[in-house]
Structure formats: structure tokens, C-alpha cells
Protein backbone atom coordinates (compact mmCIF):
# COMPACT_ATOMS: atom_id res chain seq x y z
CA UNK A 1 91.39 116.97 94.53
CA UNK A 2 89.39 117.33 91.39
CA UNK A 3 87.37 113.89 90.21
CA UNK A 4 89.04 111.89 87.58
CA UNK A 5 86.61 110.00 86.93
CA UNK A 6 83.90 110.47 84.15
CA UNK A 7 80.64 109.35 84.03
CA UNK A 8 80.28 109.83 80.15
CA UNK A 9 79.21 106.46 78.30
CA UNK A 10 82.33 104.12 77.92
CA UNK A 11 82.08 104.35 74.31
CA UNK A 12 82.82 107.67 73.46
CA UNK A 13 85.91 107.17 75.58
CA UNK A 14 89.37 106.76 73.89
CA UNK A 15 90.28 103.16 75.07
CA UNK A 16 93.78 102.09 76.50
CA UNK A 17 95.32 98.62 75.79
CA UNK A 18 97.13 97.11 77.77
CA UNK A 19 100.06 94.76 76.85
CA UNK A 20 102.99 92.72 78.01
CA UNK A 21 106.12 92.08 75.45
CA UNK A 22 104.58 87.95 75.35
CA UNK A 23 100.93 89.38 74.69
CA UNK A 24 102.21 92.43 72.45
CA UNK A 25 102.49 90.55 69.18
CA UNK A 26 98.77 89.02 69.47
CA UNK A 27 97.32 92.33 70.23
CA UNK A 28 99.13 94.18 67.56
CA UNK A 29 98.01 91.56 65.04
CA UNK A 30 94.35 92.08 65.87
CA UNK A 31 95.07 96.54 65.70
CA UNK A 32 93.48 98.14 62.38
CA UNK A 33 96.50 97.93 59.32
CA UNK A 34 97.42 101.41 59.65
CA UNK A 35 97.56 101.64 63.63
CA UNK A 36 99.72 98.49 63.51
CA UNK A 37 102.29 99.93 60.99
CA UNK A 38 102.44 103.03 63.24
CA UNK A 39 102.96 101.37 66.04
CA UNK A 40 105.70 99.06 64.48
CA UNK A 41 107.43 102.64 62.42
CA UNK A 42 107.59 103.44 66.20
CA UNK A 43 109.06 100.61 67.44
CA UNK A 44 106.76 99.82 70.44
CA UNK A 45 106.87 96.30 71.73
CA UNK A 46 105.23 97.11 75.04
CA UNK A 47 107.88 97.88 77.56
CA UNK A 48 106.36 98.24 80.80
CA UNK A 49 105.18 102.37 80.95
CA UNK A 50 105.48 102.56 76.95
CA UNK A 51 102.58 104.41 75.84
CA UNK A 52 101.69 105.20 72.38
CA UNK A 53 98.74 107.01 71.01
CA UNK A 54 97.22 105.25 67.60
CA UNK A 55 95.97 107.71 65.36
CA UNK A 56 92.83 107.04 63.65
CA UNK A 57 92.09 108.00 59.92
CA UNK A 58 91.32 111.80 60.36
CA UNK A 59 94.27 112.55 63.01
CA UNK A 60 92.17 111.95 66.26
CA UNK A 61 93.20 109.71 68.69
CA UNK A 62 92.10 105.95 68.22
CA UNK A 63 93.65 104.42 71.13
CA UNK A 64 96.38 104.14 73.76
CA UNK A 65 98.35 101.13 73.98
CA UNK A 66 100.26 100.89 77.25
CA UNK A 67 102.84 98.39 78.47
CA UNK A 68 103.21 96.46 81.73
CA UNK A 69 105.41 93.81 83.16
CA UNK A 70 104.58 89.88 82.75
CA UNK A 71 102.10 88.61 85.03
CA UNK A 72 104.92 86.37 86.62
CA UNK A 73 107.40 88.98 86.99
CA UNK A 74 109.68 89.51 89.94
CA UNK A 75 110.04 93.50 89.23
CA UNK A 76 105.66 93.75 88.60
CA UNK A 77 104.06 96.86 89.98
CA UNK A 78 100.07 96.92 89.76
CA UNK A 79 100.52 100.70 90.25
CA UNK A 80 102.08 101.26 86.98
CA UNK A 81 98.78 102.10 85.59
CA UNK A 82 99.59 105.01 87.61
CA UNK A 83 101.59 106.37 85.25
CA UNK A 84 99.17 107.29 82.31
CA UNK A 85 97.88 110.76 83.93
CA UNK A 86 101.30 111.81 82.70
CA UNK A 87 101.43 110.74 79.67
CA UNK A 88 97.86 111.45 78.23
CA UNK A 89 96.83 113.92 76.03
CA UNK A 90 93.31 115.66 77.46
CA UNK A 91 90.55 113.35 77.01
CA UNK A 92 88.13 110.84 78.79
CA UNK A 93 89.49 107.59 78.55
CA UNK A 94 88.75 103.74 79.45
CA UNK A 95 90.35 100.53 80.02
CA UNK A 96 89.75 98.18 76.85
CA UNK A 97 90.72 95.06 78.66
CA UNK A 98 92.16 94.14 82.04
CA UNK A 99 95.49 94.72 83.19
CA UNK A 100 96.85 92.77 86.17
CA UNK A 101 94.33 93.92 88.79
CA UNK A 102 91.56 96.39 87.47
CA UNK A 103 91.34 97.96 91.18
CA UNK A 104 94.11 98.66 91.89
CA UNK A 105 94.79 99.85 88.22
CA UNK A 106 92.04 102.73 88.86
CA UNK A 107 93.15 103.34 92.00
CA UNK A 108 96.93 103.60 90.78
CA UNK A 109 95.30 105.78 88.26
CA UNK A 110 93.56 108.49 90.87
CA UNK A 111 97.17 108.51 92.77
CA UNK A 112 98.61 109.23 89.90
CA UNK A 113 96.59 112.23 88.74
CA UNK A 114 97.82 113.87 91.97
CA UNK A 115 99.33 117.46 91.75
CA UNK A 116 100.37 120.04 94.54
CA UNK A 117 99.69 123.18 92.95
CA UNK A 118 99.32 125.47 96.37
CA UNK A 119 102.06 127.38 95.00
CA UNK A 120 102.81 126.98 91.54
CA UNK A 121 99.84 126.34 88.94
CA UNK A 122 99.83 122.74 88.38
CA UNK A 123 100.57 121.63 84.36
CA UNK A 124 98.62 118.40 84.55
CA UNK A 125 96.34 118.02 81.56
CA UNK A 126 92.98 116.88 81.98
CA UNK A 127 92.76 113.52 81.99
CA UNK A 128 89.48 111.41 82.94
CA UNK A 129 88.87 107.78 83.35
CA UNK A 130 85.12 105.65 83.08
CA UNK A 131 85.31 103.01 85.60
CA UNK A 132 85.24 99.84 84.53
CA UNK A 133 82.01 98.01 85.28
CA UNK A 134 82.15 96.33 88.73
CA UNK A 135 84.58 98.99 90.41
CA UNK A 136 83.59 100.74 93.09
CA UNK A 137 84.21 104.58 91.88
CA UNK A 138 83.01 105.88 95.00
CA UNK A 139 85.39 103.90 97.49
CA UNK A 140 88.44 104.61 95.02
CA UNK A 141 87.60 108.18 94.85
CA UNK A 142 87.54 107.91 98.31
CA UNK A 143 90.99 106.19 99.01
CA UNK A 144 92.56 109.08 96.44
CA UNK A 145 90.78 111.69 98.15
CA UNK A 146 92.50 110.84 101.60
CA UNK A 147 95.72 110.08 99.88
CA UNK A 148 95.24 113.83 98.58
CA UNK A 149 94.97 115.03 101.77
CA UNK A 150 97.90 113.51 103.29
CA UNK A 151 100.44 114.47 100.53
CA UNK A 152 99.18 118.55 100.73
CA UNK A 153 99.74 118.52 104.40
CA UNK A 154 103.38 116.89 104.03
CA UNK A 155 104.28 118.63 101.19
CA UNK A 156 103.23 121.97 102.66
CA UNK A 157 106.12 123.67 103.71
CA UNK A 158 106.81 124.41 107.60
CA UNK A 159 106.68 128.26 107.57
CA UNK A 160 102.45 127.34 106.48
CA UNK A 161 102.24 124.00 108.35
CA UNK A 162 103.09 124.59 112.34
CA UNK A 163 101.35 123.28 114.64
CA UNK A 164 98.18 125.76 114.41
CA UNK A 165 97.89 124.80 110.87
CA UNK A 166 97.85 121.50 111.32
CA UNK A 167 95.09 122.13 114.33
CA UNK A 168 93.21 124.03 111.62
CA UNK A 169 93.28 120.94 109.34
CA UNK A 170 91.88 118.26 111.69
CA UNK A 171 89.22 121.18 112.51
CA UNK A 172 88.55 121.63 109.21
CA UNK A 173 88.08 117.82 108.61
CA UNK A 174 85.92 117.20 111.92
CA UNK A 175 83.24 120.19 110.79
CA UNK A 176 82.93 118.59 107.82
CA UNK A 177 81.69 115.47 108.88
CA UNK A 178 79.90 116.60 112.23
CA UNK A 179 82.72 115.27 114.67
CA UNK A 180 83.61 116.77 118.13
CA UNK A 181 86.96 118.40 117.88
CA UNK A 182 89.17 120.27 121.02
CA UNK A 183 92.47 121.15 121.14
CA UNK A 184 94.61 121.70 124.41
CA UNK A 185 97.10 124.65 123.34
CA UNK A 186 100.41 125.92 125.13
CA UNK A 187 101.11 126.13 129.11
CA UNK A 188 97.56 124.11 129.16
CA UNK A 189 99.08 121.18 128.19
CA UNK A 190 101.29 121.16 131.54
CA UNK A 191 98.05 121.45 133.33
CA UNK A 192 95.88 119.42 131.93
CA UNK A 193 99.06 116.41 132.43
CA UNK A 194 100.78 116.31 129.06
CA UNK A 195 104.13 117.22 130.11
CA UNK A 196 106.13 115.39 127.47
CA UNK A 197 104.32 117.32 124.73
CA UNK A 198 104.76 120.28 126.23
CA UNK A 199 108.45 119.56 126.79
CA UNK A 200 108.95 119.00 123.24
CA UNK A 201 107.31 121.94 122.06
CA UNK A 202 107.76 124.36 124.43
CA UNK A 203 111.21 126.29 122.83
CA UNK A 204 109.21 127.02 119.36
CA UNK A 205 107.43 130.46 119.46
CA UNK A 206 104.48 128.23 118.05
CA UNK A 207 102.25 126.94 120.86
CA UNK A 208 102.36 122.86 120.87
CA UNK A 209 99.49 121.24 121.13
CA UNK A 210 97.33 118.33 121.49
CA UNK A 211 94.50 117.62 118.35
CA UNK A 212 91.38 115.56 119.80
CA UNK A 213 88.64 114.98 116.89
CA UNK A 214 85.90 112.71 118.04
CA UNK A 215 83.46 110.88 115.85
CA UNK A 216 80.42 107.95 115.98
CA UNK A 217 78.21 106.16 118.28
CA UNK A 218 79.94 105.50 121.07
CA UNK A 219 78.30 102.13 121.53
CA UNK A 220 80.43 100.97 118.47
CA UNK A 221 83.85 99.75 118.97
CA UNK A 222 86.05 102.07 120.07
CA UNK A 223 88.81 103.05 117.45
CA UNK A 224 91.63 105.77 118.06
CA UNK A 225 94.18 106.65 115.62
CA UNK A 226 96.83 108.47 117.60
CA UNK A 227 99.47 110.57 114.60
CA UNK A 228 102.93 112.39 115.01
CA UNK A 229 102.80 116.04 114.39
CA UNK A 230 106.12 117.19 114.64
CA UNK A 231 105.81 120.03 112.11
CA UNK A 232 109.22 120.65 111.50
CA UNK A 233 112.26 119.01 113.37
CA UNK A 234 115.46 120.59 113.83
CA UNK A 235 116.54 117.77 115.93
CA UNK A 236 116.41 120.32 119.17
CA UNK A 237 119.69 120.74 121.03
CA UNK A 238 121.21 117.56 119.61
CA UNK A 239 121.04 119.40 116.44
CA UNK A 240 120.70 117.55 113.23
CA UNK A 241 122.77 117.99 110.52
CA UNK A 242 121.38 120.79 107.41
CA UNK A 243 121.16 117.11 105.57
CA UNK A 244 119.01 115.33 107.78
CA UNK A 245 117.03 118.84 108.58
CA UNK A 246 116.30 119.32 104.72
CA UNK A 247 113.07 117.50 104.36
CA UNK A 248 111.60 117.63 107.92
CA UNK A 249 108.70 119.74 107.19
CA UNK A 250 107.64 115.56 106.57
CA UNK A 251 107.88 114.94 110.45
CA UNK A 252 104.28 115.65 110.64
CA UNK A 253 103.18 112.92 108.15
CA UNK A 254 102.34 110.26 110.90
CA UNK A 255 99.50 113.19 111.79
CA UNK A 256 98.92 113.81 108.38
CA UNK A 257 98.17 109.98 107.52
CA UNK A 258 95.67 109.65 110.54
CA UNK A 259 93.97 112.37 109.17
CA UNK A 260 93.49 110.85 105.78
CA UNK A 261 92.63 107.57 107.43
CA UNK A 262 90.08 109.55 109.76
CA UNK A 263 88.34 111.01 106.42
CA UNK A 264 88.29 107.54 104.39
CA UNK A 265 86.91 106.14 107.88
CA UNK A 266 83.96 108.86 107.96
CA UNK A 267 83.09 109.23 104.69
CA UNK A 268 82.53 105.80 104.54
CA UNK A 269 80.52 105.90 107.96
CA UNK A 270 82.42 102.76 109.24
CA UNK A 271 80.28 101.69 112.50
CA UNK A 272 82.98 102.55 114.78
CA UNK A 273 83.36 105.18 117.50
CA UNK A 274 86.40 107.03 116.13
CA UNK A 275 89.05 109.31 117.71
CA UNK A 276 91.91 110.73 117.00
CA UNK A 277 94.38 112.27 119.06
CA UNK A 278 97.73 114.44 117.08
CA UNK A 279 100.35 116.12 119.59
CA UNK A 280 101.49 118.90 117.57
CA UNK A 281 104.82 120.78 117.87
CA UNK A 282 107.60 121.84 116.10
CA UNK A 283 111.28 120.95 118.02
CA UNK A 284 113.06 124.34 118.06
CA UNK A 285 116.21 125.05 119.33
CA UNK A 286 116.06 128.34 121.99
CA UNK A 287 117.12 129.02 125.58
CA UNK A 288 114.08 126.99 126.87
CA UNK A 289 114.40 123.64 124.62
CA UNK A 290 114.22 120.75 126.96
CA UNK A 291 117.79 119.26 127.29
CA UNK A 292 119.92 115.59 127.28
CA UNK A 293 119.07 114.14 130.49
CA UNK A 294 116.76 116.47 131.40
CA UNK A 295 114.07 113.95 133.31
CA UNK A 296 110.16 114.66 132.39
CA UNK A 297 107.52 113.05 134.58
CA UNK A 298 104.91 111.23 131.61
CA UNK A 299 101.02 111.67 131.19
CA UNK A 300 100.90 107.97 132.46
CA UNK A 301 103.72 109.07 135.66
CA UNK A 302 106.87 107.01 133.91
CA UNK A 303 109.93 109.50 134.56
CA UNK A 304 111.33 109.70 131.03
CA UNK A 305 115.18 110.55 130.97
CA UNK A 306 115.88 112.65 127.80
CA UNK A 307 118.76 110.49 125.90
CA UNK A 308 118.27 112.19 122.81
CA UNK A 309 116.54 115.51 121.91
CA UNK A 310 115.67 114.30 118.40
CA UNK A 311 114.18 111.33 119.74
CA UNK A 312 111.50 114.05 120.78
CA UNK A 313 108.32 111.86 118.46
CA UNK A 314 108.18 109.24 120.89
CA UNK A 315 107.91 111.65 123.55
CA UNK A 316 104.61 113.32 122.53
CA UNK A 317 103.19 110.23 121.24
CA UNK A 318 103.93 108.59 124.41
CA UNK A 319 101.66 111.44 126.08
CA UNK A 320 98.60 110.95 123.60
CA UNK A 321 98.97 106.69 123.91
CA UNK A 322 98.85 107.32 127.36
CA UNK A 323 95.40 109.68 126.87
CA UNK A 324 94.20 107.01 124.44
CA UNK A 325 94.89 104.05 126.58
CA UNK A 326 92.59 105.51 129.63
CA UNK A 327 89.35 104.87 127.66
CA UNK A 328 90.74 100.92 127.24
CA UNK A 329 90.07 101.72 122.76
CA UNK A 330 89.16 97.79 121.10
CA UNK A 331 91.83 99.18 118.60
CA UNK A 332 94.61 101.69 119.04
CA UNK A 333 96.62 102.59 116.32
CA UNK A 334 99.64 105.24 116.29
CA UNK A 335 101.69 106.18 113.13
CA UNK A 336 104.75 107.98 113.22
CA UNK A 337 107.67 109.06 110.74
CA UNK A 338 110.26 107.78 114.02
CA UNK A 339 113.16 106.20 112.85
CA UNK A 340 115.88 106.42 110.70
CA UNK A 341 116.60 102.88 111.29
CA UNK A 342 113.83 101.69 109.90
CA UNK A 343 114.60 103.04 106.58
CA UNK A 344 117.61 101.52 106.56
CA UNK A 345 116.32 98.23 107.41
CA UNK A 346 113.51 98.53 105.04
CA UNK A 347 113.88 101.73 103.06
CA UNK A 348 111.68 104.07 102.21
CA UNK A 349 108.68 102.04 100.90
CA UNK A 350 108.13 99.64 103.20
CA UNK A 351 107.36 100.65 106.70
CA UNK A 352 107.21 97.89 109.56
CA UNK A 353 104.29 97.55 111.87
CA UNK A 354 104.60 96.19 115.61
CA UNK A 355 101.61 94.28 117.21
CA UNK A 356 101.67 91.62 119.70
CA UNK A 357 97.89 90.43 118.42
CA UNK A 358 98.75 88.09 116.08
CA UNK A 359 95.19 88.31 114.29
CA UNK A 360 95.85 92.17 113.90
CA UNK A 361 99.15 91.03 112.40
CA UNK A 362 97.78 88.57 109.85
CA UNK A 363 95.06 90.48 108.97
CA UNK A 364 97.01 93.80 108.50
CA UNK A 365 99.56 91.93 106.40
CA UNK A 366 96.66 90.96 104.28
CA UNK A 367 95.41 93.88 103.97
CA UNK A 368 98.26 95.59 103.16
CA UNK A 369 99.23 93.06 99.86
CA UNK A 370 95.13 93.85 99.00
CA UNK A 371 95.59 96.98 98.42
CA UNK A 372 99.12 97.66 97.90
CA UNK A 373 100.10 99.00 100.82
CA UNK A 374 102.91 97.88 101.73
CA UNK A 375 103.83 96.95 105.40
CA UNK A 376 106.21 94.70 106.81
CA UNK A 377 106.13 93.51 110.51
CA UNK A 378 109.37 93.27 113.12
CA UNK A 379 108.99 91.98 116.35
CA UNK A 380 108.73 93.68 119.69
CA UNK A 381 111.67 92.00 120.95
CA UNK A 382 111.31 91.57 125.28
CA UNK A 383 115.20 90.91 125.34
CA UNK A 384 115.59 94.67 123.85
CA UNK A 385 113.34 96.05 126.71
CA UNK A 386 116.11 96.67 129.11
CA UNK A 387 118.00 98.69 126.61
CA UNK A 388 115.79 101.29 127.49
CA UNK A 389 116.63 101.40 131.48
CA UNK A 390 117.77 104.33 132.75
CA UNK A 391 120.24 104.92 135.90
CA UNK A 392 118.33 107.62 137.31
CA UNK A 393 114.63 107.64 135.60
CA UNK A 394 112.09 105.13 134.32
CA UNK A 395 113.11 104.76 131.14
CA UNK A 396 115.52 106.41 128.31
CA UNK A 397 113.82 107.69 125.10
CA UNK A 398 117.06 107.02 123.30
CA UNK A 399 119.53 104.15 124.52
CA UNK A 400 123.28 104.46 124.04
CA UNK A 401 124.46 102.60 120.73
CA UNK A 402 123.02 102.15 116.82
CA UNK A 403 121.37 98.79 116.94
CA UNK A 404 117.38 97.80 116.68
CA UNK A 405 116.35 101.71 117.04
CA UNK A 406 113.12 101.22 115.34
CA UNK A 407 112.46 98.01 117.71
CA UNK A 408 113.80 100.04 120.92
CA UNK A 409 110.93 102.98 119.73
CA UNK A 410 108.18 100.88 119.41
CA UNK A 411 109.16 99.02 122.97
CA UNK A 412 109.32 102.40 124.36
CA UNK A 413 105.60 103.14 123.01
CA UNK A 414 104.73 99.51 124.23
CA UNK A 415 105.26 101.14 127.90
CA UNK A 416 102.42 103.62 127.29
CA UNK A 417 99.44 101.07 126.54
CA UNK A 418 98.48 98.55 128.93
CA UNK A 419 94.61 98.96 128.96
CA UNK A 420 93.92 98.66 124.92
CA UNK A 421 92.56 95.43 123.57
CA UNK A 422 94.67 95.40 120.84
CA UNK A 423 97.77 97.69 119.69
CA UNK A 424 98.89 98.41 116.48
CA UNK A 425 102.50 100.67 116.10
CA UNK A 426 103.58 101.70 112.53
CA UNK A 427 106.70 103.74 111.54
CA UNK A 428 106.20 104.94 108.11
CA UNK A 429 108.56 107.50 106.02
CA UNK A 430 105.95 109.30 105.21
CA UNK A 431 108.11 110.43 101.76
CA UNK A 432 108.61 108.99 98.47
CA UNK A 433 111.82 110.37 97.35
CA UNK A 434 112.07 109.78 93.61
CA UNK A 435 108.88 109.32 91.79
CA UNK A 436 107.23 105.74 90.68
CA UNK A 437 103.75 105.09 89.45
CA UNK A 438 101.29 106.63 91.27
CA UNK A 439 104.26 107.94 93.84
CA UNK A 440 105.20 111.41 92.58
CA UNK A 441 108.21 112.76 94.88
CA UNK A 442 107.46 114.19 98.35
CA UNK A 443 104.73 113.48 100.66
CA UNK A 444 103.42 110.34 100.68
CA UNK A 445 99.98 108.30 102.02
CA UNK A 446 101.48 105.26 103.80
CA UNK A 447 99.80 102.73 106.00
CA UNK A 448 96.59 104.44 105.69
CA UNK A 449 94.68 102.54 102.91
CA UNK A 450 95.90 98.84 104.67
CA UNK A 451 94.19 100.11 107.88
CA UNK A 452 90.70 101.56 106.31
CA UNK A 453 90.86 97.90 104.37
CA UNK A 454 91.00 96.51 108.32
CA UNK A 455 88.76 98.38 109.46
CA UNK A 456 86.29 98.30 106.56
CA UNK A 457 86.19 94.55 107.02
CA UNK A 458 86.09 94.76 110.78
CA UNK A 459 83.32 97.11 111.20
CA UNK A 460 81.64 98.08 107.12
């Protein structure tokens, strides 16, 4: 993603005002006479996302005046900023006072300049911000690089995204900043012991795989950032419906958020020793798809009793925890587009996050309201745990009845780690389905920024 950000001198930059309908009158009272009648002939009174460009005397731009919510409101969104890349006319622009949070204003800005133009030329005009004084450029550029990243490999359709593709990617990223990458591919996978992976994947005529990118000292703390890479689900033999099919080429956002979080983590050169570990498939329906109650034997020797074929992403991620766990990581994190429950708990902009280290929890909380990111925890509930028990395995991936489906998935993961100092489970949508400031519909970068602010403070 091209730079928005301009290193020109601030002053030659077309300056944006920013009001609220209680700070609107005072600002337009101090505009030059012939700005303030314009903006009055247009009625602006600083709605939040109003913009209006001032003219000056010869027909140029003067100024942008832009509305926002009160500082006290219920309904405020610090991303709204988010919206001028839109709305702009080309030009180099910069903030003439503060708006609720400058950071995340810039930030909100960056996301916001997003287009995915693989296959249509994107319209966007070129539009350019000068940092205010005391942001960090670099480390914003940074977070809307990786958010970049993750919305091209969501919003990349299926047919270019399988599970090669996706390899490709993490390759791609892991040359780039001198990491170790391998990738176990196909009938492999059964004999190097990743049976559920292989399970999953094996009816696709694309190979499944497993994604292993190392990077860092390894006498730093160990951090592994394990992602779902279901490339496209068609719910395998319990088949979903064309509706719940339609947008599935997102099943693969979990992987594609670890990879942005991977890139913010090395380009910042966080002292940590990083890995991360994608399973990537695609769940195809053919005369060797696994089946219900078909009974797998797990990475970590569980026997896993199929309940549900389209509960197939805690299957491979159960594989890769299991991988992960064996090197006992200080930090193991694994995000996952996994439940349809937790979207209707939560919906689609607030994924929860599972932990039973209740300094991860507070801290990722915190981290997540920094930068906003949002994330909201539910419990890993022990009197759920038995839901999962199966009659003639281990353990079910998918218990009989509706209720606490997002809770049973993460105590299903829970069975994988036991070695890790500290766990940290989040099931995002990966999606944003109708656009909002710095949100433009489809794929979406969720969770990641929270954790980089975590780790950045953990290990800078």
C-alpha cells in the first residue's frame, strides 16, 4: 500500500478543521467573512462526517472543515477521521487542530485510504496527510501496512487464494525480513503427525498444508502466533447452505491476521523469538472428505470424534497448538474466524478473546481500547468442558445442541496446550460487512494491532 503520508512542510498543506455541533459556532466565527458565509449558504453545522471544502479568494481550496461527534458522546468513533480519504479532493493535507485522539485520527486516516484494486483499477484520489508533530509516522505506517496486508489476502478471492497461495504469502513475507520459513505439504502431513490437518484438507485437489515461518534470537522470549487458513469452506459433507458459503473465501483471515501481526512484529524488530505456524486447507466436498463420526487420532494423540464437518477450523488448529505447545512458547496466541456464535453474541466487530492469565487479560483489554481494537473477553467455562465428551473418542469437535459454541471451541483448543506459559485464544470475523470509517466492506484486520500494542510493550 502506497504511503499517505507527506513529508512536504505543514504549511503548504491544505488544513482540515475539525468541529463538533457545540464547538461549530466558535470556529465558524473565527473563519475568514467569505468562507463563513459559504459555509453557512451550505448549511454545515458540523454533523459528524460533514466535510466541506472553503474556497479561498481565487477558487483554490482554503480549508476542510470536518465534523465529529461530542467528546462525551455515547455513539463517538475516533476512527471517523477515517473517512476523509473519501471525501478529499487530491492534495496534501494537515490537521489544523486536534480532534479527539490525534493517533488514532492518523491511523484511522491510513485505514481509510485503503483500496483493493487487484482486479479493478482503484478510483481513490490522491490524498496525503503531514503528520502532526509528535506522531510516530513510521509505527502508523506500519500498523496500516499490516492492516493492508490482511484485507488483500481476505478479500482475494478463493480460485487465487488456496492454500499454495497463501503458503506463497507467508514465504513471501519471511524472505523479506530474513526469517526461516518450511512448509509440510500433502500426504507429508500424515507422516510427519498432523493427521487432523490432513483430514480436513485431504478431499480438495489443493494439497493442505502446514505454514512454519521462524524469526529472532532464540534467546528472546518465545512468541508463536498460530492462524486459521481455511481458504475456502464449503462446510464439507455437512454442507453449508449457498448463504453461509457466500463469503467464505474469509475463512482464511485468522491466517491472514497472523501474518499482518508477524510483519508489524518484524518490522519493528520486537526482541522476541517469533513463529508462526498456519494449517492451510480448503474443506471440499469429494469421495474422500473426512466424514460425521469419523474418529482422527490428534498431533498431541487425543482421538477426536468428527461431530461436525464444518467444525473442521478447530481441527487443524488443534494440530498446529499441539506443534506450538511442544517448544513450551512464553506466549501462544491462535486467531481464528470459528464461530458463528460468536457473532451473534457479539457481532461482527467485536471479537472475544479467551485466556486463563488474568494479566494477559487485563493487559490485552487495555490494549485493545488503546488502539481501537476492539476485543471483548468470555470465559472458559470448566462446567462446559464435558459438553465436549464423546461416547466412543476423546473428545467431540462439535457437541450436540446451539448453546455457548464459541465457549465449547475455545475449551476444545484449551485441550491442545498444556506446556505454554501463557495462552491467548481469539475468534475474530475477520469481515466488516457494511463500511464505517476506516472499515471499507470485506476483509478486515482484527485483533492484530491490540496484540503488536502487547507485545510492543512486553518486549519493544
Amino acid at each position: 500500500m502506497p504511503s499517505v503520508f507527506e513529508t512536504a512542510p505543514a504549511a503548504s498543506a491544505i488544513p482540515i478543521t475539525f468541529a463538533t455541533k457545540a464547538t461549530w459556532d466558535a470556529t465558524c466565527a473565527e473563519l475568514p467573512a467569505q468562507a463563513r458565509q459559504f459555509a453557512l449558504a451550505n448549511g454545515f453545522a458540523a454533523k459528524p462526517g460533514a466535510c466541506l471544502a472553503l474556497p479561498s479568494a481565487d477558487g483554490q481550496i482554503a480549508q476542510i472543515v470536518f465534523g465529529l461527534e461530542e467528546k462525551n458522546a455515547k455513539s463517538l468513533d475516533l476512527f471517523r477521521p477515517g473517512l476523509l480519504p473519501g471525501l478529499l479532493p487530491p492534495g496534501v493535507y494537515r490537521f489544523a487542530n486536534a480532534p479527539h485522539d490525534t493517533r488514532l485520527a492518523v491511523l484511522a486516516f491510513a485505514l481509510g485510504s485503503y483500496r483493493f484494486s487487484r482486479y479493478r483499477k482503484s478510483d481513490a484520489a490522491d490524498v496525503r496527510l503531514v503528520p502532526p508533530d509528535g506522531i510516530d509516522a513510521a509505527d502508523t505506517k506500519r500498523m496500516a501496512d499490516a492492516a493492508a496486508l490482511a484485507r488483500d489476502l481476505i478479500n482475494t478471492p478463493a480460485n487465487d487464494m488456496g492454500p499454495e497461495e497463501l503458503a506463497l504469502a507467508a514465504q513471501h513475507l519471511a524472505n523479506r525480513f530474513d526469517a526461516n520459513f518450511n512448509c509440510i505439504v500433502g500426504d507429508d502431513l500424515t507422516r510427519q503427525n498432523f493427521p487432523l490437518i490432513h483430514a480436513v484438507g485431504m478431499a480438495s485437489s489443493r494439497a493442505p498444508r502446514l505454514i512454519d515461518l521462524t524469526w529472532g534470537d532464540p534467546a528472546h522470549p518465545k512468541v508463536t502466533l498460530v492462524g486459521k487458513g481455511v481458504c475456502f469452506d464449503s462446510g464439507g459433507l455437512d454442507l453449508k447452505p449457498s448463504a453461509g458459503m457466500l463469503i467464505m473465501k474469509k475463512d482464511m483471515g485468522g491466517a491472514a491476521n497472523v501474518l499482518a501481526l508477524a510483519q508489524m512484529v518484524m518490522d519493528a524488530k520486537l526482541r522476541v523469538r517469533l513463529r508462526v505456524l498456519i494449517p492451510a486447507v480448503e474443506n471440499a466436498v469429494a469421495g474422500n472428505a473426512f466424514r460425521p463420526l469419523d474418529i482422527f487420532t490428534s498431533r498431541k494423540g487425543l482421538a477426536v470424534e468428527i461431530g461436525n464437518t464444518d467444525a473442521e477450523g478447530r481441527l487443524i488448529l488443534a494440530d498446529a497448538l499441539a506443534l506450538a505447545d511442544e517448544e513450551n512458547p512464553d506466549l501462544l496466541v491462535d486467531l481464528g474466524t470459528l464461530t458463528g456464535a460468536a457473532r451473534v453474541a457479539l457481532g461482527p466487530d467485536l471479537p472475544p478473546f479467551y485466556t486463563n492469565d488474568e494479566t494477559l487479560a487485563l493487559d490485552i483489554a487495555a490494549c485493545a481500547k488503546q488502539e481501537n481494537d476492539p476485543l471483548w473477553r468470555l470465559p472458559l467455562w470448566p462446567a462446559y468442558d464435558a459438553w465436549l465428551d464423546s461416547k466412543v473418542a476423546n473428545i467431540t469437535n462439535a457437541p450436540s445442541g446451539t448453546f455457548a459454541g464459541s465457549i465449547t471451541c475455545a475449551l476444545f483448543l484449551q485441550r491442545f496446550v498444556e506446556h505454554a506459559k501463557s495462552w491467548l485464544h481469539v475468534d475474530i470475523y475477520g469481515w466488516t460487512p457494511s463500511a464505517k470509517p476506516a472499515r471499507p466492506e470485506g476483509g478486515e484486520c482484527q485483533a492484530a494491532r491490540a496484540i503488536y500494542k502487547l507485545l510492543g510493550e512486553r518486549y519493544g
